[in-house]
C-alpha atoms as a PDB file:
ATOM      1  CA  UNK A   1      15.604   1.729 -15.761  1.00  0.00           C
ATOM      2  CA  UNK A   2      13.254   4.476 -17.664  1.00  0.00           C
ATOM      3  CA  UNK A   3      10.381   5.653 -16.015  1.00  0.00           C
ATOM      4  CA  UNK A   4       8.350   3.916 -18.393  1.00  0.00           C
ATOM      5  CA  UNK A   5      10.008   0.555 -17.944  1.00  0.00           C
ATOM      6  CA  UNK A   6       9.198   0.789 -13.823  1.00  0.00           C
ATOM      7  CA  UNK A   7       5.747   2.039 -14.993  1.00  0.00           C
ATOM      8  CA  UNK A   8       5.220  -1.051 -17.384  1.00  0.00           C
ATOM      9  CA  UNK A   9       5.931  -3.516 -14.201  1.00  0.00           C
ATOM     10  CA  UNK A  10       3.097  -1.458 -12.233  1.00  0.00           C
ATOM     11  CA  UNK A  11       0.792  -2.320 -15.308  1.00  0.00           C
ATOM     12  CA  UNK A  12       1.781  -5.817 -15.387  1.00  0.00           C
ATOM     13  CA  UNK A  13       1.557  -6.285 -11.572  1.00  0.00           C
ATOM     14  CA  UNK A  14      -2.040  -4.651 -11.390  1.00  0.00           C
ATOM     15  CA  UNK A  15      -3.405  -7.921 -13.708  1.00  0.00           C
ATOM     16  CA  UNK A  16      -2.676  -9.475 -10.787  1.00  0.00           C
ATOM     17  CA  UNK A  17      -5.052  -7.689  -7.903  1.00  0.00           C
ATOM     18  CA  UNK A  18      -7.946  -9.349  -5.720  1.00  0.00           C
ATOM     19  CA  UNK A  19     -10.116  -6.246  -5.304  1.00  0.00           C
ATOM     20  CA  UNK A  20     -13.517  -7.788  -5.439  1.00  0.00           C
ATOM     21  CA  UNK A  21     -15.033  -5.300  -3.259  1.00  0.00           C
ATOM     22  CA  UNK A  22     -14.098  -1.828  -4.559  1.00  0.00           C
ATOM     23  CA  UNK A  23     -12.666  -3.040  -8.336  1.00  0.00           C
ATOM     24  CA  UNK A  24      -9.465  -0.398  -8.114  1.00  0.00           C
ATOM     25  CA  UNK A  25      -7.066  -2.846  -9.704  1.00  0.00           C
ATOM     26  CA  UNK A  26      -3.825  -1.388  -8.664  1.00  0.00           C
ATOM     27  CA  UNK A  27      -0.344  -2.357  -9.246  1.00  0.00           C
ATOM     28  CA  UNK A  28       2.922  -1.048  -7.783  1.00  0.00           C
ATOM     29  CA  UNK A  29       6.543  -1.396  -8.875  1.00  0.00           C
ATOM     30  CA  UNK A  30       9.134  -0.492  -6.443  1.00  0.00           C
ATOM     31  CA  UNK A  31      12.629   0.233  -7.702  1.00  0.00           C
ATOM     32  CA  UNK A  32      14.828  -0.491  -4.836  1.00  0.00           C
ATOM     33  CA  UNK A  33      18.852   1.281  -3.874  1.00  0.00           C
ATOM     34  CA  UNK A  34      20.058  -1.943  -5.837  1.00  0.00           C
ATOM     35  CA  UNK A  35      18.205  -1.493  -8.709  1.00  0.00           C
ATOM     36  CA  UNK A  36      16.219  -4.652  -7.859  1.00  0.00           C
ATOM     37  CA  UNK A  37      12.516  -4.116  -8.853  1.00  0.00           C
ATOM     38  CA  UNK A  38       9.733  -5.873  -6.393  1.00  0.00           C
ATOM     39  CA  UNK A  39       6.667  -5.416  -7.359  1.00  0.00           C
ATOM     40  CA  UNK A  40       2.765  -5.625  -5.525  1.00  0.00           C
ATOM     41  CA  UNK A  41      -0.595  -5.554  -6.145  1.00  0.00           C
ATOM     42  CA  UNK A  42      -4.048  -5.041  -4.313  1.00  0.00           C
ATOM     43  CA  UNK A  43      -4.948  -7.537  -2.210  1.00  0.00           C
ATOM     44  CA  UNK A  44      -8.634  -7.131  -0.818  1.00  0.00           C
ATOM     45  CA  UNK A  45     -10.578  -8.697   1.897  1.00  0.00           C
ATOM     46  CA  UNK A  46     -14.186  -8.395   3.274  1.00  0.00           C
ATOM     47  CA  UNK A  47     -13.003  -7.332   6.482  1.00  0.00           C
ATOM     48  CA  UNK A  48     -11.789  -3.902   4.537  1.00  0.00           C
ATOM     49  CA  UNK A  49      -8.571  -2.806   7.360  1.00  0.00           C
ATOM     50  CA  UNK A  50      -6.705  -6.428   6.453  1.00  0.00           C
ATOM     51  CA  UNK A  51      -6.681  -4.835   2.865  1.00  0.00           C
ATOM     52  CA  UNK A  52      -3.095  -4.591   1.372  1.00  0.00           C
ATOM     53  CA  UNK A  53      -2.341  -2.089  -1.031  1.00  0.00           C
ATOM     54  CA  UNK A  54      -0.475  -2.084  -3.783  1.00  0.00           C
ATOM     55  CA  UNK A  55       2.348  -0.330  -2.489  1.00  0.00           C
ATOM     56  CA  UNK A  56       2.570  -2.047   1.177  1.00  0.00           C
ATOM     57  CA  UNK A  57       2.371  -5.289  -0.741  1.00  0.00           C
ATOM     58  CA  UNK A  58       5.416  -4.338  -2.508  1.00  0.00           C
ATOM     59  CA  UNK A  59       7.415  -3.028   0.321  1.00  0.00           C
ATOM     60  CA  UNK A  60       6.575  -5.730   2.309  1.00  0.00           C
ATOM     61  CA  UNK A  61       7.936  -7.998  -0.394  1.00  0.00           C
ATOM     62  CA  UNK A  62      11.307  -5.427  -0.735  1.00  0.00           C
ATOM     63  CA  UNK A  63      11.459  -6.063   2.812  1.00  0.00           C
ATOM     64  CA  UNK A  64      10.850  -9.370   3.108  1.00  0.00           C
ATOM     65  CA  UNK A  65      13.795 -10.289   1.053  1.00  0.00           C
ATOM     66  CA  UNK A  66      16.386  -7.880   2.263  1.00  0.00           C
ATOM     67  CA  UNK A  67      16.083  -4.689   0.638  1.00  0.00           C
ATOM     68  CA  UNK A  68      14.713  -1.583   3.106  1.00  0.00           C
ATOM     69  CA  UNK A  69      16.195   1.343   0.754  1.00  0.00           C
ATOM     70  CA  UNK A  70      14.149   2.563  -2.452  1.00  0.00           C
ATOM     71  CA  UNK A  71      14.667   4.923  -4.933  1.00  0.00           C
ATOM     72  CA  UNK A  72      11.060   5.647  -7.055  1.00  0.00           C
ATOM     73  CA  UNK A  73       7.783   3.794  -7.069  1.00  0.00           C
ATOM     74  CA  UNK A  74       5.475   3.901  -9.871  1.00  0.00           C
ATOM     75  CA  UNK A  75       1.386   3.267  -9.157  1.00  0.00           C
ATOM     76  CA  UNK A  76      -0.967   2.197 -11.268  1.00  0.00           C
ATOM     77  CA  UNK A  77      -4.926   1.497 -11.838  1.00  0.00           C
ATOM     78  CA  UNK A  78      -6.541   1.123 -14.760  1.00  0.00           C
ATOM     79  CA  UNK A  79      -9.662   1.747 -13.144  1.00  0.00           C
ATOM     80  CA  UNK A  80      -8.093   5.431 -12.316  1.00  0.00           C
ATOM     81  CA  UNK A  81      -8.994   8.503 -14.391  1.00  0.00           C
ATOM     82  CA  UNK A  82      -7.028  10.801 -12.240  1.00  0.00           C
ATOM     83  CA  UNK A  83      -3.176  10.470 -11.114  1.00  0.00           C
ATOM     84  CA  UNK A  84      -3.618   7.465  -8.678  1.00  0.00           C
ATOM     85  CA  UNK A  85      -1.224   8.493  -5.566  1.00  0.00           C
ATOM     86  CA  UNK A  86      -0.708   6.316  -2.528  1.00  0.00           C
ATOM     87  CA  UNK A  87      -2.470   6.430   0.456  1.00  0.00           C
ATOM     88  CA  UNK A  88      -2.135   8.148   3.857  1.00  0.00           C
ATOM     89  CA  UNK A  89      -1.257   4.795   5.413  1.00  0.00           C
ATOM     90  CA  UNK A  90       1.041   3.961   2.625  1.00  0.00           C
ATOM     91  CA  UNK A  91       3.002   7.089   2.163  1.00  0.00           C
ATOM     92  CA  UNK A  92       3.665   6.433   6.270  1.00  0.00           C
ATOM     93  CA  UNK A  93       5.094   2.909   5.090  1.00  0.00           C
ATOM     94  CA  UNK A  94       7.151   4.337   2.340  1.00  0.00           C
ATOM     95  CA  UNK A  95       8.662   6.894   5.025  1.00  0.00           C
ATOM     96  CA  UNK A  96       9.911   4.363   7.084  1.00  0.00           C
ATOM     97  CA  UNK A  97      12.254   3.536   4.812  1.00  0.00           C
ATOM     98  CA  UNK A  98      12.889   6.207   2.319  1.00  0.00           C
ATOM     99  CA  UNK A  99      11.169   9.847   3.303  1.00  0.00           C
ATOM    100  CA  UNK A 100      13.107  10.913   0.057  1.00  0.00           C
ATOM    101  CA  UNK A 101      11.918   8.092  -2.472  1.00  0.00           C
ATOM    102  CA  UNK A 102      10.092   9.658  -5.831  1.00  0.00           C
ATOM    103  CA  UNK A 103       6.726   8.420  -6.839  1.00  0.00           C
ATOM    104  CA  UNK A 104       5.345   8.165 -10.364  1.00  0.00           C
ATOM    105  CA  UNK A 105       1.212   8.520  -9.789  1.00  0.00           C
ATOM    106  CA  UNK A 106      -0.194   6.756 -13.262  1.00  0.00           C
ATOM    107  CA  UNK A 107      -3.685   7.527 -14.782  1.00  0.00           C
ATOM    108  CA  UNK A 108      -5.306   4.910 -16.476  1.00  0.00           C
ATOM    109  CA  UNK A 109      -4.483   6.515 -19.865  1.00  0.00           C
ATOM    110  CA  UNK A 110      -0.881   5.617 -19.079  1.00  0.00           C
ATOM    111  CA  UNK A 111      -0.147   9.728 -18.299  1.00  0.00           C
ATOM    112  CA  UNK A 112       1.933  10.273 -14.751  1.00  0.00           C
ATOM    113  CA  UNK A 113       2.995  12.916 -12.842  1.00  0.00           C
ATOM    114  CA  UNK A 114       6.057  12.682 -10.409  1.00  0.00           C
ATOM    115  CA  UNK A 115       6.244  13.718  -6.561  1.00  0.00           C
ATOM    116  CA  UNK A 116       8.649  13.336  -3.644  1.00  0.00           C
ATOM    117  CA  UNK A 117       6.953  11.388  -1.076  1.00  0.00           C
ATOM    118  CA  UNK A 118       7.621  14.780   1.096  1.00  0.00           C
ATOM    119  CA  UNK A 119       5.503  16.175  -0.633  1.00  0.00           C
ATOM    120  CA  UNK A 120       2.594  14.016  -0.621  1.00  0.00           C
ATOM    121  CA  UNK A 121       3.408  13.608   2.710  1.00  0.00           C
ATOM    122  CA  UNK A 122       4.546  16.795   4.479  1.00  0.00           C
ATOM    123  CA  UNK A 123       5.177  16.898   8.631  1.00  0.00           C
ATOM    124  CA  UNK A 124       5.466  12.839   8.585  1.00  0.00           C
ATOM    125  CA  UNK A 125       5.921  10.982  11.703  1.00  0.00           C
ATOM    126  CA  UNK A 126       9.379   9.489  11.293  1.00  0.00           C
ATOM    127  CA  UNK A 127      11.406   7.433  13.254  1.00  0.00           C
ATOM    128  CA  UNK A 128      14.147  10.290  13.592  1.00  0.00           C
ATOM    129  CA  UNK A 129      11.114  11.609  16.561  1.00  0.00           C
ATOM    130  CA  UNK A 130      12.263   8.601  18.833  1.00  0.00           C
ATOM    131  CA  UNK A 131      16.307   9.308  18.319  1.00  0.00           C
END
């Protein structure tokens, strides 16, 4: 699968947000070790910390159905002018599972930039601490 391809899904899923409180209409696709692609959107509620984002929508969905290794993730907002990255509590998520995965961050324009999530999130609290 192209980068665009896993980039189109994000689009496609971000049609599908609830985000009636802050309007950031965001879509994730999630490419997972099988190739399977799972995909989440936004999911907003008035009492703001029982919003779901994008990206924990779609790994609890990857999860959900038996998949708990991924290979890239591609995030999307039309309502974003900048590079729309994940964040802080979902880059945790995504290091439960795959410290290593690569992340497509998609402006609005349709423009991305790629990072390892190690990047974005450097000195993570990982599960390897407890072992």
């Amino acid at each position: 699968m192209t980068d665009r391809e896993l980039i189109n899904m994000a689009v496609e899923a971000s049609k599908n947000a609830y985000a009636p409180y802050s309007h950031m209409r965001a879509g994730a696709a999630l490419e997972c070790a099988d190739g399977t692609v799972v995909t989440g959107c936004t999911v907003e509620n008035a009492a703001l910390g029982a919003t779901v984002c994008a990206e924990r929508a779609a790994v609890i969905a990857a999860v959900s159905s038996g998949r708990r290794r991924f290979r890239r993730l591609a995030v999307y907002s039309r309502e974003s002018a900048d590079y729309l990255t994940p964040c802080g509590t979902c880059r945790q998520v995504l290091s439960e599972f795959s410290p290593e995965i690569e992340i497509l961050c998609v402006r609005a324009d349709g423009r991305y930039v790629s990072y390892r999530l190690r990047e974005l999130l450097p000195l993570m609290f990982s599960k390897e601490k407890f072992e």
